[in-house]
N, C-alpha and C. Protein backbone atom coordinates (compact mmCIF):
# COMPACT_ATOMS: atom_id res chain seq x y z
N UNK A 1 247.78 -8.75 43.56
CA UNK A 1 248.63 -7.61 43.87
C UNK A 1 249.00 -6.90 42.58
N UNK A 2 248.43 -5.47 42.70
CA UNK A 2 248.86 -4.98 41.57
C UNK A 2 250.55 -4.55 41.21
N UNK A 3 250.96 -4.60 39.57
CA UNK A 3 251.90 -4.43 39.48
C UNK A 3 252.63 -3.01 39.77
N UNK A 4 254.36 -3.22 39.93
CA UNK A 4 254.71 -1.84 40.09
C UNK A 4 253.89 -1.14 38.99
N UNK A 5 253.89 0.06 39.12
CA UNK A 5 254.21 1.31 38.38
C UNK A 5 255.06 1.74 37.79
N UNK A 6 256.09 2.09 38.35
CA UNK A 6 257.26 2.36 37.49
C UNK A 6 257.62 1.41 36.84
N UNK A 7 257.75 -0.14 37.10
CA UNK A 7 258.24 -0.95 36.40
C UNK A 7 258.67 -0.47 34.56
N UNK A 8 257.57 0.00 34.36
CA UNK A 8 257.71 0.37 32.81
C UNK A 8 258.73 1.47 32.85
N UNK A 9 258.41 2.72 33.69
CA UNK A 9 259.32 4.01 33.87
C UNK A 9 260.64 3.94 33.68
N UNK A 10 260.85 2.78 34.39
CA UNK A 10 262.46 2.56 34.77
C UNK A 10 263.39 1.58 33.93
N UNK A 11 262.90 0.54 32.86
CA UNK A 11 263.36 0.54 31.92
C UNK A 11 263.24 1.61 30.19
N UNK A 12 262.42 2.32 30.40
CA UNK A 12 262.04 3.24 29.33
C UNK A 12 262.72 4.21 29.38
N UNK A 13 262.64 5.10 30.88
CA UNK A 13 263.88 5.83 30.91
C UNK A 13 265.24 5.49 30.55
N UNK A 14 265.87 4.46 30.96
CA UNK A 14 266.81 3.82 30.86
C UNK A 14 267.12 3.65 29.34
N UNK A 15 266.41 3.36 28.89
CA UNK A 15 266.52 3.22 27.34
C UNK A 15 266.50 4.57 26.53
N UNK A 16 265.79 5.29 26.81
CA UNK A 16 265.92 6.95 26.23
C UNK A 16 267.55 7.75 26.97
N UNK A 17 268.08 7.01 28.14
CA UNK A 17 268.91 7.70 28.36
C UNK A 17 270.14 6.96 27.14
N UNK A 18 270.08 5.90 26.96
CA UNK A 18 271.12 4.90 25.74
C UNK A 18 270.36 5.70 24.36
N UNK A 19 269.44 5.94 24.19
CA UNK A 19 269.27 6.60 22.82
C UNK A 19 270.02 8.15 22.92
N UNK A 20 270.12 8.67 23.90
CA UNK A 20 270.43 10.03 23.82
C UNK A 20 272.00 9.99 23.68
N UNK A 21 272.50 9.46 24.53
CA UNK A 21 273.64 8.92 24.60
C UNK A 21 274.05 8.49 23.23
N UNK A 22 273.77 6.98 22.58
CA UNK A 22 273.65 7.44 21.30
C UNK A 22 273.91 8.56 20.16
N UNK A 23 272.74 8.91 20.71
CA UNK A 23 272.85 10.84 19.61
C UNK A 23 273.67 11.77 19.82
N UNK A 24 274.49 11.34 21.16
CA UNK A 24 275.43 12.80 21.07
C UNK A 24 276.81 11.81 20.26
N UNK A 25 277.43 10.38 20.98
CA UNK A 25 278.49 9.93 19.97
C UNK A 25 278.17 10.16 18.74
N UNK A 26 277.30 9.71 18.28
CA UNK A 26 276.84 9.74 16.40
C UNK A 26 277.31 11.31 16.28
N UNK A 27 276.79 12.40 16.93
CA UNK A 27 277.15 13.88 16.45
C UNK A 27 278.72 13.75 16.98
N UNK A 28 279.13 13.27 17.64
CA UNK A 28 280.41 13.55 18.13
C UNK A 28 281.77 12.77 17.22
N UNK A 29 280.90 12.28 16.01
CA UNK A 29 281.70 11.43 15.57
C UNK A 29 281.65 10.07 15.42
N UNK A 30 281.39 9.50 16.43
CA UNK A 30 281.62 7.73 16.65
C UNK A 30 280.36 6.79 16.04
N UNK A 31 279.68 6.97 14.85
CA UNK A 31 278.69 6.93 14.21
C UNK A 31 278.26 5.45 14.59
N UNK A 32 279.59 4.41 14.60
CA UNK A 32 278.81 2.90 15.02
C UNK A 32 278.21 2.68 16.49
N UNK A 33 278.94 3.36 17.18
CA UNK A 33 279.14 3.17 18.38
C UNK A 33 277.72 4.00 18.82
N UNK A 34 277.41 4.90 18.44
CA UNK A 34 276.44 5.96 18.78
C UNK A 34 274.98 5.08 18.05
N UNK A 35 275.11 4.63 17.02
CA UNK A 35 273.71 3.60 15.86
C UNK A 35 273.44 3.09 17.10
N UNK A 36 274.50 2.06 17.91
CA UNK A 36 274.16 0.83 18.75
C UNK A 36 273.53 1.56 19.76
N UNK A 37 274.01 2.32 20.67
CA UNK A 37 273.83 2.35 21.68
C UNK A 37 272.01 2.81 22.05
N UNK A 38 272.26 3.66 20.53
CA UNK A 38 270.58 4.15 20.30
C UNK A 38 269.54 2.88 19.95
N UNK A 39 270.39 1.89 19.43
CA UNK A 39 269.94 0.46 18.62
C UNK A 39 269.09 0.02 20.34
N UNK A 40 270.25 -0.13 20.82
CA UNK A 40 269.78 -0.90 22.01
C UNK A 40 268.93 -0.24 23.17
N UNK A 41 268.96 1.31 23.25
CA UNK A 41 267.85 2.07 23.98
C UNK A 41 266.49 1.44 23.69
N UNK A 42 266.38 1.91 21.98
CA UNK A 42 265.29 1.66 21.50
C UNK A 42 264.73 0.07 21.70
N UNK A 43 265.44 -0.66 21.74
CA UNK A 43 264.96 -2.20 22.26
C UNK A 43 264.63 -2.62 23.76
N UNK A 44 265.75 -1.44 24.17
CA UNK A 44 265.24 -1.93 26.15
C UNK A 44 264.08 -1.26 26.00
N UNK A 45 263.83 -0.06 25.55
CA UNK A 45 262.19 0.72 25.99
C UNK A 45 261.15 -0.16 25.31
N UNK A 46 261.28 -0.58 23.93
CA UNK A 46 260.28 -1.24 23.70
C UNK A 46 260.11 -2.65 24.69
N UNK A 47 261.11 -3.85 24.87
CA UNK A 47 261.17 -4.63 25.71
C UNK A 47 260.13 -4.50 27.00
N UNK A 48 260.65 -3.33 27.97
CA UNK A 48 259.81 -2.49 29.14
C UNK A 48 258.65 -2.92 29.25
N UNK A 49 258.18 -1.87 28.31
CA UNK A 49 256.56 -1.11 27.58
C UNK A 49 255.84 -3.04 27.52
N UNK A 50 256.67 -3.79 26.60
CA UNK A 50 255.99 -5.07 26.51
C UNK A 50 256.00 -6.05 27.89
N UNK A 51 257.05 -6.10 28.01
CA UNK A 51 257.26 -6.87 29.84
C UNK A 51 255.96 -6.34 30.72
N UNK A 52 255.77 -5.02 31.14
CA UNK A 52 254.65 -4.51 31.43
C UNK A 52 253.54 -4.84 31.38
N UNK A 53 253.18 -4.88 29.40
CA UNK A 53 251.65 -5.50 29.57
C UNK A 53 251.70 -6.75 29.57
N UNK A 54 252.54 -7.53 29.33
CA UNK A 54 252.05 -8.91 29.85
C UNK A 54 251.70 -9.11 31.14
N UNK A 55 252.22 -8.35 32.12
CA UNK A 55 252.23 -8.58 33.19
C UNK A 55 250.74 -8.08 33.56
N UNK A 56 250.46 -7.06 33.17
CA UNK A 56 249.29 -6.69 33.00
C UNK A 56 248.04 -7.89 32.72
N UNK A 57 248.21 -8.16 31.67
CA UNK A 57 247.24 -9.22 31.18
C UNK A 57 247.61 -10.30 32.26
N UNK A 58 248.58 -11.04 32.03
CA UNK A 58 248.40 -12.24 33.56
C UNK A 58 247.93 -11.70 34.90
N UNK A 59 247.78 -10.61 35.10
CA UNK A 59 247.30 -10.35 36.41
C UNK A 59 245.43 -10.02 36.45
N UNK A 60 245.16 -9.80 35.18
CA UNK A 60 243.96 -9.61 35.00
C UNK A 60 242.97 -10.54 34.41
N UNK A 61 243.45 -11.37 33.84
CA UNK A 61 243.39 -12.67 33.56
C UNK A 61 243.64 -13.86 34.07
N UNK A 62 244.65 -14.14 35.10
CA UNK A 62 244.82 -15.46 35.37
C UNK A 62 243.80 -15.98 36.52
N UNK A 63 243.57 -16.44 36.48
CA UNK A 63 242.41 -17.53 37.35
C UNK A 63 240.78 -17.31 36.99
N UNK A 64 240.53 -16.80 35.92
CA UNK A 64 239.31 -15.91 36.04
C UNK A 64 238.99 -17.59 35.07
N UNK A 65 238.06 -17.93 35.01
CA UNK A 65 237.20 -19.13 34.18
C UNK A 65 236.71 -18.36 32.82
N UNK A 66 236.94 -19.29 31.97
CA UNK A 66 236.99 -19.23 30.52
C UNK A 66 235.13 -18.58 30.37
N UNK A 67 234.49 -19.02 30.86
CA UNK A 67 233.08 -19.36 31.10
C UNK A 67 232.29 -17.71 31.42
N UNK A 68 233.92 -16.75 32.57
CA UNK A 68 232.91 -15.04 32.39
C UNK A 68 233.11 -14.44 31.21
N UNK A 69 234.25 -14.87 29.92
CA UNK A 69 234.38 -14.11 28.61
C UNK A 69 233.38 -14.65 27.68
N UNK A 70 232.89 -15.47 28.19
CA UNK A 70 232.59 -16.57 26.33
C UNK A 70 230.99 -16.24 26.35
N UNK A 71 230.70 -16.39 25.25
CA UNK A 71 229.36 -15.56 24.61
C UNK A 71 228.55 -17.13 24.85
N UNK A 72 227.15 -16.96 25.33
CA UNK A 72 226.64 -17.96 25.59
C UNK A 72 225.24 -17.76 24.30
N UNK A 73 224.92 -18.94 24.05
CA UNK A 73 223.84 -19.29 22.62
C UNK A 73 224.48 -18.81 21.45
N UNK A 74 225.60 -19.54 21.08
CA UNK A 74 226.49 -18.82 19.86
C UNK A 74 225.84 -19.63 18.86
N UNK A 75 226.20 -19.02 17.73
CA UNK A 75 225.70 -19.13 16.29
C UNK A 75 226.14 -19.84 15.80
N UNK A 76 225.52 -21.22 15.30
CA UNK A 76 225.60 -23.08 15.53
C UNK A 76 224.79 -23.06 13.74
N UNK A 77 225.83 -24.10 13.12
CA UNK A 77 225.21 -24.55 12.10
C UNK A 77 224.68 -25.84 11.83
N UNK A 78 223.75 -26.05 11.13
CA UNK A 78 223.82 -27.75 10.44
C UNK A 78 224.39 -28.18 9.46
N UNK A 79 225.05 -29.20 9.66
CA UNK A 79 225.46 -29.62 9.06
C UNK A 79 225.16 -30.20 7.73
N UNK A 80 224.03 -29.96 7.46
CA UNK A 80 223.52 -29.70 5.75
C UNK A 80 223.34 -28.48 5.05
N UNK A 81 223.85 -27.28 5.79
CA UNK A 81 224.42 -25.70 5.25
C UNK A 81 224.96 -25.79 4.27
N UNK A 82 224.44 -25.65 3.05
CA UNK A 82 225.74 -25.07 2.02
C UNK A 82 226.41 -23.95 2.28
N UNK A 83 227.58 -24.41 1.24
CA UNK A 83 229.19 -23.37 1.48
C UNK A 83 227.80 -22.10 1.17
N UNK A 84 227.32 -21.75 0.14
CA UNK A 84 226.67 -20.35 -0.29
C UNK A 84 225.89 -19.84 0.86
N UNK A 85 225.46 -20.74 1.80
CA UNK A 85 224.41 -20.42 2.42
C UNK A 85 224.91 -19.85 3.94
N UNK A 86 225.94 -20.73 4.00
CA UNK A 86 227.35 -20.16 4.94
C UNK A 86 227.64 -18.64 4.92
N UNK A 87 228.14 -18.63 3.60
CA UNK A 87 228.83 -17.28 3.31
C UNK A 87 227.92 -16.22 3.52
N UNK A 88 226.64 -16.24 2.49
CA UNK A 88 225.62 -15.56 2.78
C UNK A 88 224.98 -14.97 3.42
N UNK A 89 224.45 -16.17 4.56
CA UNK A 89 223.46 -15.84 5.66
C UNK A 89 224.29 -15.90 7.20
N UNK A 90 225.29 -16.08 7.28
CA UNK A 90 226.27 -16.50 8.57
C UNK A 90 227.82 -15.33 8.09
N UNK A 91 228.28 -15.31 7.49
CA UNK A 91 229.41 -14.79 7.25
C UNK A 91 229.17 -13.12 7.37
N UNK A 92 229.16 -13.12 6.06
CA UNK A 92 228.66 -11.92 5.73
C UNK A 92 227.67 -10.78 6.58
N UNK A 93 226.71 -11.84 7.81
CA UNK A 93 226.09 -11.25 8.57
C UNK A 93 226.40 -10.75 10.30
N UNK A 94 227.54 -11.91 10.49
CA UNK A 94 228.12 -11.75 11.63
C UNK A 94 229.70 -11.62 11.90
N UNK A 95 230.15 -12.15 10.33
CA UNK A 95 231.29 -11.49 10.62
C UNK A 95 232.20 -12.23 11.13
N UNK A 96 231.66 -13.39 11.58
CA UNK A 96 232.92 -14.88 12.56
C UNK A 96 233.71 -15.21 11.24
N UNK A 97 234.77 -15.80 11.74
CA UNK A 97 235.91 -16.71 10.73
C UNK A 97 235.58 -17.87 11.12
N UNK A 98 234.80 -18.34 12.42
CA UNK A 98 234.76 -19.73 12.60
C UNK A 98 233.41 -20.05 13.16
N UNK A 99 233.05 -20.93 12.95
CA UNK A 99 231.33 -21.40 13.43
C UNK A 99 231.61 -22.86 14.00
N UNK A 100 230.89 -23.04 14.99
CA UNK A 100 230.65 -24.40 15.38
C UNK A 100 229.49 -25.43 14.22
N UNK A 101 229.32 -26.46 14.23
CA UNK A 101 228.70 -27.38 13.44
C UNK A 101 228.07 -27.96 14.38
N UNK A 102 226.47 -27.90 14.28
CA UNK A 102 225.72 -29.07 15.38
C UNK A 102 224.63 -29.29 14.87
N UNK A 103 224.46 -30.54 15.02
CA UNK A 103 222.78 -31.10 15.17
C UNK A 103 221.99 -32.31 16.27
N UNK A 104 221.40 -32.51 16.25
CA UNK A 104 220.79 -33.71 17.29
C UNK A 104 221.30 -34.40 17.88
N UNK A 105 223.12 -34.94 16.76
CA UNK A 105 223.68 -35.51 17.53
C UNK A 105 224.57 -35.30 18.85
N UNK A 106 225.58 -35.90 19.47
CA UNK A 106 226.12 -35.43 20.66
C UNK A 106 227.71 -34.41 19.42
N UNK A 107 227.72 -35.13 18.24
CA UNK A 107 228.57 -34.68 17.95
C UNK A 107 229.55 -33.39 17.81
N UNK A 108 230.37 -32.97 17.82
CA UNK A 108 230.54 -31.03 17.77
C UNK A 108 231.39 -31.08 16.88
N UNK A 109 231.70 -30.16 15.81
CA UNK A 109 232.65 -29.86 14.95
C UNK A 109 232.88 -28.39 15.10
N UNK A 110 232.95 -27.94 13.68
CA UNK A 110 233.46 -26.35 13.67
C UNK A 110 234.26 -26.31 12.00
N UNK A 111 233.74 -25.14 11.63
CA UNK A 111 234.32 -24.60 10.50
C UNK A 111 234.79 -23.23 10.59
N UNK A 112 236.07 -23.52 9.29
CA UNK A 112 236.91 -22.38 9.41
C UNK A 112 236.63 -21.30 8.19
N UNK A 113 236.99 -20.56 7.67
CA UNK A 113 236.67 -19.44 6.85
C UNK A 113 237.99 -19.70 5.90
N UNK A 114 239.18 -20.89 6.09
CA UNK A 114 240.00 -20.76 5.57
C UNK A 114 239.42 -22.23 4.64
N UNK A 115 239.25 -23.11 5.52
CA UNK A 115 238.16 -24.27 4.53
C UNK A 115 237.06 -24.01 3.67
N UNK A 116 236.51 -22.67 3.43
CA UNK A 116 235.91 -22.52 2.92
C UNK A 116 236.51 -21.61 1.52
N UNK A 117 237.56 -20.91 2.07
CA UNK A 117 238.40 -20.17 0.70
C UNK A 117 238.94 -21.41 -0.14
N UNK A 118 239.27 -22.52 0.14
CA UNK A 118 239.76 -23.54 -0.62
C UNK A 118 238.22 -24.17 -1.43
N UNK A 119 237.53 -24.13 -1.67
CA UNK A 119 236.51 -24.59 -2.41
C UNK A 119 236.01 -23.32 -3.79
N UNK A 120 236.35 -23.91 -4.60
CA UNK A 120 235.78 -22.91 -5.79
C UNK A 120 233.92 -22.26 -5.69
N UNK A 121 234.15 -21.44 -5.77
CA UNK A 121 232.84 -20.72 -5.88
C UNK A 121 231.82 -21.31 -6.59
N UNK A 122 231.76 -21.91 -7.79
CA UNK A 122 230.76 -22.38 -8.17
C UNK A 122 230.45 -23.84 -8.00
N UNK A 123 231.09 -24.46 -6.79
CA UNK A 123 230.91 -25.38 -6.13
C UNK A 123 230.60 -25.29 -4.40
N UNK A 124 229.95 -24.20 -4.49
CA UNK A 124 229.24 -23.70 -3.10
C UNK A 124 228.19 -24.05 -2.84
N UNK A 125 227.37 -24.63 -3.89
CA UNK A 125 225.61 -24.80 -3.78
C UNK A 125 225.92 -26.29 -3.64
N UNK A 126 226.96 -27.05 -3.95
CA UNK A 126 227.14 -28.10 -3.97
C UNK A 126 227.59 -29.14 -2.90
N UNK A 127 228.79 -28.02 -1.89
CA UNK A 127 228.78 -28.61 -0.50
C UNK A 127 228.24 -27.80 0.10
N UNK A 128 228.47 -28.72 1.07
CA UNK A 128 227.74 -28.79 2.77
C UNK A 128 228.98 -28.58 3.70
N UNK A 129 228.73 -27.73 4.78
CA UNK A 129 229.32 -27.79 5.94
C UNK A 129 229.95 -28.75 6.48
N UNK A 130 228.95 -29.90 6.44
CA UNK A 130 229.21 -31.09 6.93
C UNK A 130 230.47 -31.61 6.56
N UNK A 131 230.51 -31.66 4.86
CA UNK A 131 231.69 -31.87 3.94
C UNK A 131 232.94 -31.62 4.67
N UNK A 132 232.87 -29.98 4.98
CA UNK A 132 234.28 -29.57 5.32
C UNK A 132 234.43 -29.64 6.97
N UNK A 133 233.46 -29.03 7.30
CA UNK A 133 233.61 -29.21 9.27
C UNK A 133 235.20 -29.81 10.06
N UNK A 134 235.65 -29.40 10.81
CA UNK A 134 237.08 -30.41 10.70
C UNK A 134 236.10 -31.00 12.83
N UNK A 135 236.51 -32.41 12.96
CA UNK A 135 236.05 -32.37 14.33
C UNK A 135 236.84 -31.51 15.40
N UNK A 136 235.99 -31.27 16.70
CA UNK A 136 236.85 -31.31 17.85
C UNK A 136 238.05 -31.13 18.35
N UNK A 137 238.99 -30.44 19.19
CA UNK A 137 240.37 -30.73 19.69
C UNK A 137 240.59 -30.07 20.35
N UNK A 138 242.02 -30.37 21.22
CA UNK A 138 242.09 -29.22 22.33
C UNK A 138 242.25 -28.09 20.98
N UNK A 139 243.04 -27.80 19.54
CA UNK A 139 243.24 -26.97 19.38
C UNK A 139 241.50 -25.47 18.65
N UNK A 140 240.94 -25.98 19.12
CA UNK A 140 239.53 -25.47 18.72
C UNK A 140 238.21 -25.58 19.75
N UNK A 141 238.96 -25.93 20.97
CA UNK A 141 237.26 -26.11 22.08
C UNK A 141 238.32 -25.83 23.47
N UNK A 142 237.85 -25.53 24.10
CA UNK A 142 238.31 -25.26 25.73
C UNK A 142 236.87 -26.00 26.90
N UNK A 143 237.46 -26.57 27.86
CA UNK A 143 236.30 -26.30 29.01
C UNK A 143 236.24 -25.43 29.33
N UNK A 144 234.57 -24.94 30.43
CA UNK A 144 234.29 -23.79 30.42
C UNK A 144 234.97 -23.74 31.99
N UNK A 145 235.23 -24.08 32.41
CA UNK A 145 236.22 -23.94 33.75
C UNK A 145 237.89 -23.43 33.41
N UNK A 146 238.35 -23.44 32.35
CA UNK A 146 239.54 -23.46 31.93
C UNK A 146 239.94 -22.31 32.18
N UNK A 147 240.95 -22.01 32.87
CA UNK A 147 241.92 -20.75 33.26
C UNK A 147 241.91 -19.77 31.54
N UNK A 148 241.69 -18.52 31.62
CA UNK A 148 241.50 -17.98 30.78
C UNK A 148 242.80 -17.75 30.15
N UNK A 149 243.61 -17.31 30.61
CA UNK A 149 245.65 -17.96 30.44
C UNK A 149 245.87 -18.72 29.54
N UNK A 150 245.27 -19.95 29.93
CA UNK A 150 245.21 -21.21 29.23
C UNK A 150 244.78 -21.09 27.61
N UNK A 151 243.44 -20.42 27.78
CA UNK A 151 242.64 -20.28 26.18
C UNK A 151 243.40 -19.42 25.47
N UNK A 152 244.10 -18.12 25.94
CA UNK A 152 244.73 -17.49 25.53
C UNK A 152 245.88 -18.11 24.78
N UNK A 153 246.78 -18.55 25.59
CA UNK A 153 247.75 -19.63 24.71
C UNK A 153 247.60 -20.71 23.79
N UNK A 154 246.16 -20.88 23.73
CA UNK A 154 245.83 -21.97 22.93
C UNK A 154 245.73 -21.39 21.59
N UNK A 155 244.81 -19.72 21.57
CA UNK A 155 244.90 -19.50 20.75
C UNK A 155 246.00 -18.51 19.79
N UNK A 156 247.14 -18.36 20.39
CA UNK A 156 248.56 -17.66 20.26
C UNK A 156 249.11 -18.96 19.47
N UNK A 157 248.69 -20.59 19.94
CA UNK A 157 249.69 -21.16 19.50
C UNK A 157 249.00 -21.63 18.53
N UNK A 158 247.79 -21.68 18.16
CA UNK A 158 246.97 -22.58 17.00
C UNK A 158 246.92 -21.37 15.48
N UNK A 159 246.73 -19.48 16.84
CA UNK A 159 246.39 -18.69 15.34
C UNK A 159 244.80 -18.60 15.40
N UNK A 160 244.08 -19.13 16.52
CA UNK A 160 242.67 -19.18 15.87
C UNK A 160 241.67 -17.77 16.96
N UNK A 161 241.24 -17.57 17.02
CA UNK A 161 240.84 -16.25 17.75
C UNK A 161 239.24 -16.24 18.43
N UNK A 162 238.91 -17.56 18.10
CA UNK A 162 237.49 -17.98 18.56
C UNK A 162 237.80 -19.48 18.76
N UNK A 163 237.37 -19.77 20.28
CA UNK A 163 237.59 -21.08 20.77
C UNK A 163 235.70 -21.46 20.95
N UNK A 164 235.64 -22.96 20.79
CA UNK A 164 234.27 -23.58 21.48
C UNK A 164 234.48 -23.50 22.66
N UNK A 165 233.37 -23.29 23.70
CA UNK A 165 233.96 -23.61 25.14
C UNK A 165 232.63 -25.03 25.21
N UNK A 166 233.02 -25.76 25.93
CA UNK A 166 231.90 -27.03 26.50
C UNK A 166 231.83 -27.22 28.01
N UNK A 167 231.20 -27.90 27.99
CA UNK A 167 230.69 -27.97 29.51
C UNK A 167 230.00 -29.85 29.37
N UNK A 168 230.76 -30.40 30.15
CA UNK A 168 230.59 -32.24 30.23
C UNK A 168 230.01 -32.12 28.81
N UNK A 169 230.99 -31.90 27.51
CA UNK A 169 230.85 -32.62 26.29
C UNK A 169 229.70 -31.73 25.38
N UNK A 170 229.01 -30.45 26.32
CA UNK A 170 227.78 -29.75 25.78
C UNK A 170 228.30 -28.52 25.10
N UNK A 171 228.01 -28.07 24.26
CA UNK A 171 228.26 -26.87 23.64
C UNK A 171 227.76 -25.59 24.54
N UNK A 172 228.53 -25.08 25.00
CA UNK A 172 227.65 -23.72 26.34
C UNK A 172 228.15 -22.11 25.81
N UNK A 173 228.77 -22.29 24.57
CA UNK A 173 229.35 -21.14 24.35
C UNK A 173 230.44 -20.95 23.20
N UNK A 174 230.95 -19.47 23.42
CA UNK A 174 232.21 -19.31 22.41
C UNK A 174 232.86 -18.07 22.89
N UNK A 175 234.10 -18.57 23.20
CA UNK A 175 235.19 -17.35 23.48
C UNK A 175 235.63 -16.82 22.37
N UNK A 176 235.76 -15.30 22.49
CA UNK A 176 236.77 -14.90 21.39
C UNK A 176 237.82 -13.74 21.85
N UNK A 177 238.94 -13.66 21.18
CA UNK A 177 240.24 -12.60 21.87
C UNK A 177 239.52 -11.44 21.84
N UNK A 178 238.69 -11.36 21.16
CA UNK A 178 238.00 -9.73 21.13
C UNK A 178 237.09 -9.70 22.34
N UNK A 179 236.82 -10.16 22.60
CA UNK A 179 235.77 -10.52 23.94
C UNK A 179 236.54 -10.15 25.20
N UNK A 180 237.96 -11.00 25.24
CA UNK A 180 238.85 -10.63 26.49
C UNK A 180 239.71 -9.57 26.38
N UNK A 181 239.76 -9.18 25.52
CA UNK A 181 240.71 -7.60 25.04
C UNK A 181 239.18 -6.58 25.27
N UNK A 182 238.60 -6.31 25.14
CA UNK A 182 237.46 -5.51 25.51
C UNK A 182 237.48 -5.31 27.03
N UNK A 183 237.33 -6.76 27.41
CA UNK A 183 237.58 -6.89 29.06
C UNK A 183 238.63 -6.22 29.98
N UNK A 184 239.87 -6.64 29.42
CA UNK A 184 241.27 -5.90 29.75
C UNK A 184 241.36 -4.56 29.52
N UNK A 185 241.09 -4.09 28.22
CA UNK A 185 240.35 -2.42 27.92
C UNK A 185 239.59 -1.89 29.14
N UNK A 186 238.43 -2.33 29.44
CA UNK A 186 237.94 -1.57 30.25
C UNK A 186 238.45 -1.82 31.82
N UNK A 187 238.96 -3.18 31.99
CA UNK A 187 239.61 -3.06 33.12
C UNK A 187 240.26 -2.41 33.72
N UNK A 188 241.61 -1.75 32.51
CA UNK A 188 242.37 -0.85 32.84
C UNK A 188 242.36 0.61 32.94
N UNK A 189 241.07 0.81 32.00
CA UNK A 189 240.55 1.99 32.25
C UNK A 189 240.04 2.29 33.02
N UNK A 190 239.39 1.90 33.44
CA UNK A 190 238.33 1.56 35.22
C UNK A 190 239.72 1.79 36.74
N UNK A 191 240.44 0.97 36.35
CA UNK A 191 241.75 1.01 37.67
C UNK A 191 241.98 2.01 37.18
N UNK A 192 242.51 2.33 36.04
CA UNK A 192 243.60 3.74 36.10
C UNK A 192 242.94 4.82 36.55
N UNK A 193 241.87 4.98 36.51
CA UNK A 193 241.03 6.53 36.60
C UNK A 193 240.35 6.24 38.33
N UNK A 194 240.34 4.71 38.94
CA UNK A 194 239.80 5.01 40.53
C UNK A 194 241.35 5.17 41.18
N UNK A 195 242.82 5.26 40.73
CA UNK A 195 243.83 5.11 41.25
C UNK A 195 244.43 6.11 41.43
């Protein structure tokens, strides 16, 4: 069920009517009294405007499987990559902050772009991926069934913006916030203009 409409209208208005309000005490004299009242317009409208799109995003997002955002045959290293060869041929070319780590084994890791700023430059030819790789966790892999809600908060609360997704322990992919913000983008553009 889509959300109100006005919902946003009617605290925004509300809040431009406390800013105006505001602006005439401040001219009328009552300068604290008039700061606040504008103080607090300006916080209910922004408040609104935000209440709104969340609501937005949980409605367009919640139940949908992690599995329709996430990019399938993502760009997998070995774990005998040097840091140079990283930066080089993977970084620099695609642009990720984070890569998964795989080889033959069942094992999965993942490297960060921030493990790799901690290593001096002229000790790049010297490690390996492998070296730094950190393993596995909920805070860096999702199942690919996982409520998209879910990944979202995972990555709000970790900071990281590219999740592994798996499938029974298999590497099947990689979500990223840019992937589901694209999604929500055109979603809303699509409703607003058949509405």
């Amino acid at each position: 069920m889509p959300p109100n409409q006005n919902s946003p209208d009617i605290g925004a208005g509300f809040g431009i009517v406390l800013i105006i309000l505001g602006a005439i005490d401040f001219i009328s004299g009552n300068f604290i009294g008039g700061v606040w009242l504008a103080l607090i317009g300006f916080f209910l409208r922004g408040i609104s405007q935000s209440s709104y799109q969340q609501v937005l995003v949980r409605n367009a997002l919640q139940g949908e499987p992690v599995r329709r955002f996430m990019r399938e045959n993502p760009v997998t290293l070995k774990p005998s990559t040097t840091v140079r060869d990283l930066v080089e041929d993977y970084v620099y070319k695609y642009h990720h902050k984070f890569y998964p780590v795989k080889d033959e084994s069942p094992e999965l890791s993942c490297i960060t772009l921030d493990k790799v700023k901690a290593i001096p430059k002229e000790n790049w030819d010297r490690q390996t991926v492998g070296d730094l790789a950190e393993s596995c966790s909920d805070q860096n892999m999702v199942a690919a069934d996982t409520d998209a809600i879910d990944a979202l908060k995972t990555m709000r609360k970790t900071g990281k913006s590219r999740l592994m997704v798996v499938d029974n322990g298999n590497l099947v992919g990689v979500i990223a916030l840019k992937d589901m913000l694209e999604y929500l983008s055109l979603k809303t553009e699509l409703e607003e203009e058949s509405s």
